[in-house]
N, C-alpha and C. Protein backbone atom coordinates (compact mmCIF):
# COMPACT_ATOMS: atom_id res chain seq x y z
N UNK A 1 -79.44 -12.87 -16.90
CA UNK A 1 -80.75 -12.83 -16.33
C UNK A 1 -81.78 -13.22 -17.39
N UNK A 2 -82.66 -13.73 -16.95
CA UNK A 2 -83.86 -14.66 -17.73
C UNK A 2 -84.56 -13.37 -18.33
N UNK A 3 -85.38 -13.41 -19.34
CA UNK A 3 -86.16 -12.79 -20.19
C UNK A 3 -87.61 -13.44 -19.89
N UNK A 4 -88.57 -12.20 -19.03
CA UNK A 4 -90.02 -12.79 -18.85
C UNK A 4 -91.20 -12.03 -19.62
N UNK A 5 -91.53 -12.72 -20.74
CA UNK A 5 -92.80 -11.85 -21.32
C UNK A 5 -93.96 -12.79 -20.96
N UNK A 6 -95.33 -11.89 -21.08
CA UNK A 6 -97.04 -12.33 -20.56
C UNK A 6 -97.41 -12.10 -21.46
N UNK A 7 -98.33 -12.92 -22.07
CA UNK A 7 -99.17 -12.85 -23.23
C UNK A 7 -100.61 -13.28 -22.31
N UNK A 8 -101.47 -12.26 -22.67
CA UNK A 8 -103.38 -12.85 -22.13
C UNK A 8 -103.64 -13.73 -23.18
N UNK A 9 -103.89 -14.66 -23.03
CA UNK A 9 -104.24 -16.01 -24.23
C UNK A 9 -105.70 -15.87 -24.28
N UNK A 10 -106.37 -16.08 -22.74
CA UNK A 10 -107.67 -16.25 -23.02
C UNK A 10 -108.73 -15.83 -21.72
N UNK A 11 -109.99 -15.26 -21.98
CA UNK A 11 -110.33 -15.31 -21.00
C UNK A 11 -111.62 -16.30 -20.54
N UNK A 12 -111.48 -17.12 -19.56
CA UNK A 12 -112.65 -17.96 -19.37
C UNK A 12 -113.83 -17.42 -18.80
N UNK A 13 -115.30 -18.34 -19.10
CA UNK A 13 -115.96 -17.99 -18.47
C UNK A 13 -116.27 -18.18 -17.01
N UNK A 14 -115.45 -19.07 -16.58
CA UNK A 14 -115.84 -18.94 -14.78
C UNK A 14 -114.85 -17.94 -14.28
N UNK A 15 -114.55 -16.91 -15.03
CA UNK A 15 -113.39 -15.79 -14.23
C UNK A 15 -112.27 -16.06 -14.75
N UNK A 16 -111.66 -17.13 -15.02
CA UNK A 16 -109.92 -17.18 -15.13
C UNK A 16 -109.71 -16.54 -16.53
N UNK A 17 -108.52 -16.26 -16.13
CA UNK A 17 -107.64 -15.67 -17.27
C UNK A 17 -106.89 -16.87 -17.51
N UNK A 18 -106.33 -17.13 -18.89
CA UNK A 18 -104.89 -17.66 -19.46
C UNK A 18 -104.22 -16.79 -19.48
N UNK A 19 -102.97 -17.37 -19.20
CA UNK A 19 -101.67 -16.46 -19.98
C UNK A 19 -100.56 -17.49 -20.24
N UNK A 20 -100.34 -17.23 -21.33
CA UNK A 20 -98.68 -17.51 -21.40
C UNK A 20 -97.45 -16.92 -21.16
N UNK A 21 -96.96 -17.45 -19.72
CA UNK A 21 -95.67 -17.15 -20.00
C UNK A 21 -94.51 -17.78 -20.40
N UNK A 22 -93.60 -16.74 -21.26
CA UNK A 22 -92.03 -17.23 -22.13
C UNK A 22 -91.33 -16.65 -21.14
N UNK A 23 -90.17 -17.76 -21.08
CA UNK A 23 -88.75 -17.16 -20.20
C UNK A 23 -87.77 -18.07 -20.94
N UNK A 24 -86.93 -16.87 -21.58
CA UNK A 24 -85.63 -17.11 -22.40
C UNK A 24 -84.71 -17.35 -21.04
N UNK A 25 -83.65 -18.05 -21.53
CA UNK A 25 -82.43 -17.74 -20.45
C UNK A 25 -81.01 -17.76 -21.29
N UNK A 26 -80.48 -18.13 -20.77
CA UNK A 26 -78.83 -18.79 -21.42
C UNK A 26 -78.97 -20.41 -21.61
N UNK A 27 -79.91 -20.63 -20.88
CA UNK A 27 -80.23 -22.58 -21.04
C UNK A 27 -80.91 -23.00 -21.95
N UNK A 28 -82.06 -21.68 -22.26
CA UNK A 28 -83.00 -22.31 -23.71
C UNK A 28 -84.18 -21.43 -23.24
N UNK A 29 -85.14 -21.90 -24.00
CA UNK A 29 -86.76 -21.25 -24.02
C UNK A 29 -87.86 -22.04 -23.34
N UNK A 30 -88.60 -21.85 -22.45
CA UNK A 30 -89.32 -22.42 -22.38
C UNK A 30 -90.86 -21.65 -22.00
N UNK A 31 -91.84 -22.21 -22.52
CA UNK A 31 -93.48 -21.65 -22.09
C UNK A 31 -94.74 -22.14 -21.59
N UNK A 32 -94.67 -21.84 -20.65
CA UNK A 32 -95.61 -22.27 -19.39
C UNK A 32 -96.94 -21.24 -19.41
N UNK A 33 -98.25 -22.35 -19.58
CA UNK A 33 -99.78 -21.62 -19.57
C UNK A 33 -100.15 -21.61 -18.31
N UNK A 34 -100.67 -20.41 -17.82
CA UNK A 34 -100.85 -20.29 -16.81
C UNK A 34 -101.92 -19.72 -16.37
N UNK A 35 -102.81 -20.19 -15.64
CA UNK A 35 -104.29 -19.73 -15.21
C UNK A 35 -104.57 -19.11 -13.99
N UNK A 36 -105.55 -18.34 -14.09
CA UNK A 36 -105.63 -17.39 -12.77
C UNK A 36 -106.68 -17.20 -12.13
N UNK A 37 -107.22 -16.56 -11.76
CA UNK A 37 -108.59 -15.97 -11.11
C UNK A 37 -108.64 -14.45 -11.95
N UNK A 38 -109.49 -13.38 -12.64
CA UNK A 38 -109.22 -11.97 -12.55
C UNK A 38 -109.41 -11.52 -11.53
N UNK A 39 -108.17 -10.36 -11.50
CA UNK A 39 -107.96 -9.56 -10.55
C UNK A 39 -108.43 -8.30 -10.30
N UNK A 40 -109.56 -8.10 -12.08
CA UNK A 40 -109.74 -6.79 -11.74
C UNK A 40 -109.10 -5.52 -12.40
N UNK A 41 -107.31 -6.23 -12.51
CA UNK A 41 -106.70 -4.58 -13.41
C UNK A 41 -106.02 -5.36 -14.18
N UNK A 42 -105.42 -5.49 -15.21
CA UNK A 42 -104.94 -5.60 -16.05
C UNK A 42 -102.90 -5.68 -14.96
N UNK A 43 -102.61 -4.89 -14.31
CA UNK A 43 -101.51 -5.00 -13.25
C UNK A 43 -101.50 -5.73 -12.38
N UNK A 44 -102.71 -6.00 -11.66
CA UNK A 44 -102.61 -7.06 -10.62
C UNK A 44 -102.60 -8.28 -10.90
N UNK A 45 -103.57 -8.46 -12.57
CA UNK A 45 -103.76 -9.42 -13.46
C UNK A 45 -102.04 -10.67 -13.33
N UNK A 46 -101.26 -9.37 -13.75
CA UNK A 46 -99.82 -9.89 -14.39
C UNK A 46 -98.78 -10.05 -13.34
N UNK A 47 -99.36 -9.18 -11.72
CA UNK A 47 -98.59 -9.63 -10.75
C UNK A 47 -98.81 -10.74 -10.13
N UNK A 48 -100.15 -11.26 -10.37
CA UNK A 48 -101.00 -12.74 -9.83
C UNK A 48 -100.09 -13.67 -11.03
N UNK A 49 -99.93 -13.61 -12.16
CA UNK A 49 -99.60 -14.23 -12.66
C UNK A 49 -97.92 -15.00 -12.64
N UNK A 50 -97.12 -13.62 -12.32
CA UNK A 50 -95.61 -13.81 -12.07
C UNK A 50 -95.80 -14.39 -10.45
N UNK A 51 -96.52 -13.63 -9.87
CA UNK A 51 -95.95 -14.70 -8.74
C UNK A 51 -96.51 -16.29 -8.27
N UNK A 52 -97.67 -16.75 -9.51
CA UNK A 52 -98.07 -17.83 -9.34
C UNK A 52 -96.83 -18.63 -10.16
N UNK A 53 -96.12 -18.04 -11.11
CA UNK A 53 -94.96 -18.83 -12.13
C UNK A 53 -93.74 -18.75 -10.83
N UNK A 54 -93.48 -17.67 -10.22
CA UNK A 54 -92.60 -18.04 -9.41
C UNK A 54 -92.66 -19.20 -8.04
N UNK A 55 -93.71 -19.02 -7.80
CA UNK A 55 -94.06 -20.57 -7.02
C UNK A 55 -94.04 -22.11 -7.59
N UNK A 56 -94.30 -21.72 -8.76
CA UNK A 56 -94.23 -22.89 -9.71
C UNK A 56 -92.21 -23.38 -9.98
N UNK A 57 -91.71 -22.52 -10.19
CA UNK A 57 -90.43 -22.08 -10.17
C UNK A 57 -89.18 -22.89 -9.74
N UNK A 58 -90.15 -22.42 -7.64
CA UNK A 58 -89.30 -22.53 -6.84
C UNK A 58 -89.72 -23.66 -6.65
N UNK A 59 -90.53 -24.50 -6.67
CA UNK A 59 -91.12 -25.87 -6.53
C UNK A 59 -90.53 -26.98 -7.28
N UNK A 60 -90.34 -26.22 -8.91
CA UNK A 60 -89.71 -27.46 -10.00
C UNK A 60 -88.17 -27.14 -9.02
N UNK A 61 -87.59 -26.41 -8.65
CA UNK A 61 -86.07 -26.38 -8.40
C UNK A 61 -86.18 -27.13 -7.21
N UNK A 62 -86.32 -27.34 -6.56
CA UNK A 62 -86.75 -28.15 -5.29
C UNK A 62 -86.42 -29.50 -5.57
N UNK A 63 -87.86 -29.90 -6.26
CA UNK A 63 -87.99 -30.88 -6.88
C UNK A 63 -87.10 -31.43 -7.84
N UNK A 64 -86.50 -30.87 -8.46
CA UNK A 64 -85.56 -31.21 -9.45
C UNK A 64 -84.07 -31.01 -8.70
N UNK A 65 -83.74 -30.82 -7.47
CA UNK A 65 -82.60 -30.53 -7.10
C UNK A 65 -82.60 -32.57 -6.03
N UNK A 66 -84.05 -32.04 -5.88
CA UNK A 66 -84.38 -33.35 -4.98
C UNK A 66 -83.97 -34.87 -6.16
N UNK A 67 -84.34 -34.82 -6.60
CA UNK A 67 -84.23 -35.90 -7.99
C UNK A 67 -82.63 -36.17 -8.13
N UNK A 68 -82.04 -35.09 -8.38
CA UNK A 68 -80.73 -35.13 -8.43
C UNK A 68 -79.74 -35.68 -6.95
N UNK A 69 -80.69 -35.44 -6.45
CA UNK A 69 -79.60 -35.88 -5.20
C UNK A 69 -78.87 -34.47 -4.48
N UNK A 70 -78.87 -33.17 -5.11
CA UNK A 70 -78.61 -32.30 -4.35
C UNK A 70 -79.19 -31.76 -3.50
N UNK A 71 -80.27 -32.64 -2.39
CA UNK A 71 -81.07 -32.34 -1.15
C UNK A 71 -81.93 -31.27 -1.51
């Protein structure tokens, strides 16, 4: 199972947050910046954030399954 840490990078002035997220796996490392709207808590912050990376996610696998030829 993948390894997911959030780092707050930055906060902008029209509202957004940065964050970086790292996800180790068995395949390698990779880190994706990721911007948000604030949410307000510091928890909802990081649940807006995982589930905007998981849409992102399920989209590259898609896409990258599509490329490959595995439909």
């Amino acid at each position: 199972m993948a390894n997911v840490e959030l780092t707050k990078v930055e906060q902008r002035r029209n509202g957004q947050l940065l964050f970086s997220v790292r996800v180790q796996t068995t395949a390698g490392r990779m880190e994706l910046p990721t911007a948000i709207e604030d949410q307000g808590s510091s928890a909802l912050n990081e649940a807006a954030v995982l589930r905007s990376t998981l849409t992102f996610a399920e989209e590259l696998a898609a896409t990258v399954r599509s490329k490959l030829g595995g439909g």
